[in-house]
C-alpha atoms as a PDB file:
ATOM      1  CA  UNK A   1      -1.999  -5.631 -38.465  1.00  0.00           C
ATOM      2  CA  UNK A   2      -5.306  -6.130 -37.068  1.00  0.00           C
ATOM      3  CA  UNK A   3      -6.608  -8.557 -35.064  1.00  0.00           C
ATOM      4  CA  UNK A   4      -9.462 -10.114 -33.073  1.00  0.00           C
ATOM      5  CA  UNK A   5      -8.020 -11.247 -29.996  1.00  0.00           C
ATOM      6  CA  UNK A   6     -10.537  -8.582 -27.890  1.00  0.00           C
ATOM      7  CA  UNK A   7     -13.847 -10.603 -29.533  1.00  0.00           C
ATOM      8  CA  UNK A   8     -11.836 -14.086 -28.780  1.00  0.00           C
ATOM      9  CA  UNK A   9     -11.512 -13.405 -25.422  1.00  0.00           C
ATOM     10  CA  UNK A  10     -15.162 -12.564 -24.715  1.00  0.00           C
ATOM     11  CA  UNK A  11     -16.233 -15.827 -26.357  1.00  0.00           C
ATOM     12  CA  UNK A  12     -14.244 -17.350 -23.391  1.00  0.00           C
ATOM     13  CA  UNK A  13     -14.811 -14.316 -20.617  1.00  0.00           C
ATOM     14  CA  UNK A  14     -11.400 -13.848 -20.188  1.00  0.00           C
ATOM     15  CA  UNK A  15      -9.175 -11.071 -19.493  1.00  0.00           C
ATOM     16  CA  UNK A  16      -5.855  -9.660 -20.704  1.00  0.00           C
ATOM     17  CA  UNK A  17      -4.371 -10.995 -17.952  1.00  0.00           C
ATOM     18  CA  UNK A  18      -5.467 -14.718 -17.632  1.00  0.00           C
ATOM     19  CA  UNK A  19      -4.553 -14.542 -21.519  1.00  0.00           C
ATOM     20  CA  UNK A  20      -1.386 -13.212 -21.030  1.00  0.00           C
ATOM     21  CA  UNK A  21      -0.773 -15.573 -18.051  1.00  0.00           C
ATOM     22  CA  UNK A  22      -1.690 -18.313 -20.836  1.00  0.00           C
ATOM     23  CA  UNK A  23       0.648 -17.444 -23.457  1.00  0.00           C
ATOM     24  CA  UNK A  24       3.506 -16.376 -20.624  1.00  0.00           C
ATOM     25  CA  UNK A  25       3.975 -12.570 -21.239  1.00  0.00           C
ATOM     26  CA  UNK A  26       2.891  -9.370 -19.791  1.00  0.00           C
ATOM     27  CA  UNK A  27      -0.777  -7.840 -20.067  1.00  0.00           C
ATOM     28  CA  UNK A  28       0.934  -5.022 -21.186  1.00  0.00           C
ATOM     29  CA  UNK A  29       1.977  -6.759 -23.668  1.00  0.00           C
ATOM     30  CA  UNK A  30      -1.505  -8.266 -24.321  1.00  0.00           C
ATOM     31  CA  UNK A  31      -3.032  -4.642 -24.543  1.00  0.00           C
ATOM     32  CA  UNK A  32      -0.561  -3.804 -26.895  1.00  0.00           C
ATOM     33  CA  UNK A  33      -1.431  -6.462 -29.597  1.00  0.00           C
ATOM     34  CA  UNK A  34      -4.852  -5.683 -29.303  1.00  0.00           C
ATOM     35  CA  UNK A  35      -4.798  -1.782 -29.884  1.00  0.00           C
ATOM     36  CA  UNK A  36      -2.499  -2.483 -32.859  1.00  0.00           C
ATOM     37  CA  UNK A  37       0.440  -0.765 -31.229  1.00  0.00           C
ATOM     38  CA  UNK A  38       2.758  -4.092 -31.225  1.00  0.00           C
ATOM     39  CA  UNK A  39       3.188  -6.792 -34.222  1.00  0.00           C
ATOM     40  CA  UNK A  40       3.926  -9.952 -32.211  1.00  0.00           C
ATOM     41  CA  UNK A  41       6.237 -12.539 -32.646  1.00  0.00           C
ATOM     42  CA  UNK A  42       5.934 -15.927 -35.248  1.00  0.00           C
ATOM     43  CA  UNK A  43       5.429 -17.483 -31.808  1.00  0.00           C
ATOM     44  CA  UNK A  44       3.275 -15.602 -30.149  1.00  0.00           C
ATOM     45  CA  UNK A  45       1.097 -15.335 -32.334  1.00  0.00           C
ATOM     46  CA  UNK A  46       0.872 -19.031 -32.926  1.00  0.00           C
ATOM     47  CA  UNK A  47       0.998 -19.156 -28.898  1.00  0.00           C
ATOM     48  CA  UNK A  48      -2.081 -17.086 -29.508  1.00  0.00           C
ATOM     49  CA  UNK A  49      -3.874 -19.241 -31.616  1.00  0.00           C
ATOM     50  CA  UNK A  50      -3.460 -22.303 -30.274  1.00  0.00           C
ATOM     51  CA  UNK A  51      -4.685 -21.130 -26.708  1.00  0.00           C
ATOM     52  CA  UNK A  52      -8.268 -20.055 -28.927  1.00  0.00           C
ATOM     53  CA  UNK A  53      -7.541 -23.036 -31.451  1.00  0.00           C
ATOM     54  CA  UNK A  54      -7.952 -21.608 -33.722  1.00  0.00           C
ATOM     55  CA  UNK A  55      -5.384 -20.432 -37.259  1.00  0.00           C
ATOM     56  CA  UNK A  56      -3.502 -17.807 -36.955  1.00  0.00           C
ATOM     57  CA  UNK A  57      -5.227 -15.950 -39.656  1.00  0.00           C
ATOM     58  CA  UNK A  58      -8.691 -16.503 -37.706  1.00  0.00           C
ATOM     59  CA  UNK A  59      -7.025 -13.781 -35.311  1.00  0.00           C
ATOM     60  CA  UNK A  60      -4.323 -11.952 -37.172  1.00  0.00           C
ATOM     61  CA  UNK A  61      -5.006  -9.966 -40.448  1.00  0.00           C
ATOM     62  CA  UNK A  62      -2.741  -7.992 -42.484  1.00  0.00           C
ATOM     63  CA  UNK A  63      -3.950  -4.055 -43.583  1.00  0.00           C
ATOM     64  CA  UNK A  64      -3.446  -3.447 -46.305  1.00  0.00           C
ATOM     65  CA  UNK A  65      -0.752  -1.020 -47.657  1.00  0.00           C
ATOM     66  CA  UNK A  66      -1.722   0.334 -50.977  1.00  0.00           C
END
């Protein structure tokens, strides 16, 4: 799943940390999403979006699989 929570957060000057502080997990966790290695939940990702307002599918895409 790709996603464009990296370019989101520099439209704010943010980091990882006041984001994940935001949205009440880890910057590990954070880092994760962005490199792709973790899918997050329904409810994180809408945590997500709502901190940027944005839709969820302004930040989340799916690859596809074909």
């Amino acid at each position: 799943m790709k996603n464009t929570i990296k370019v989101e957060r520099a439209k704010l000057n943010i980091s990882q940390t006041e984001l994940a502080e935001q949205v009440k997990v880890s910057k590990q966790t954070i880092h994760s999403i962005e490199t792709a290695r973790f899918v997050p939940s329904t409810a994180l990702a809408l945590k997500i979006a709502r901190f940027f307002k944005v839709r969820v599918e302004d930040i989340f895409e799916l690859e596809d699989t074909d």
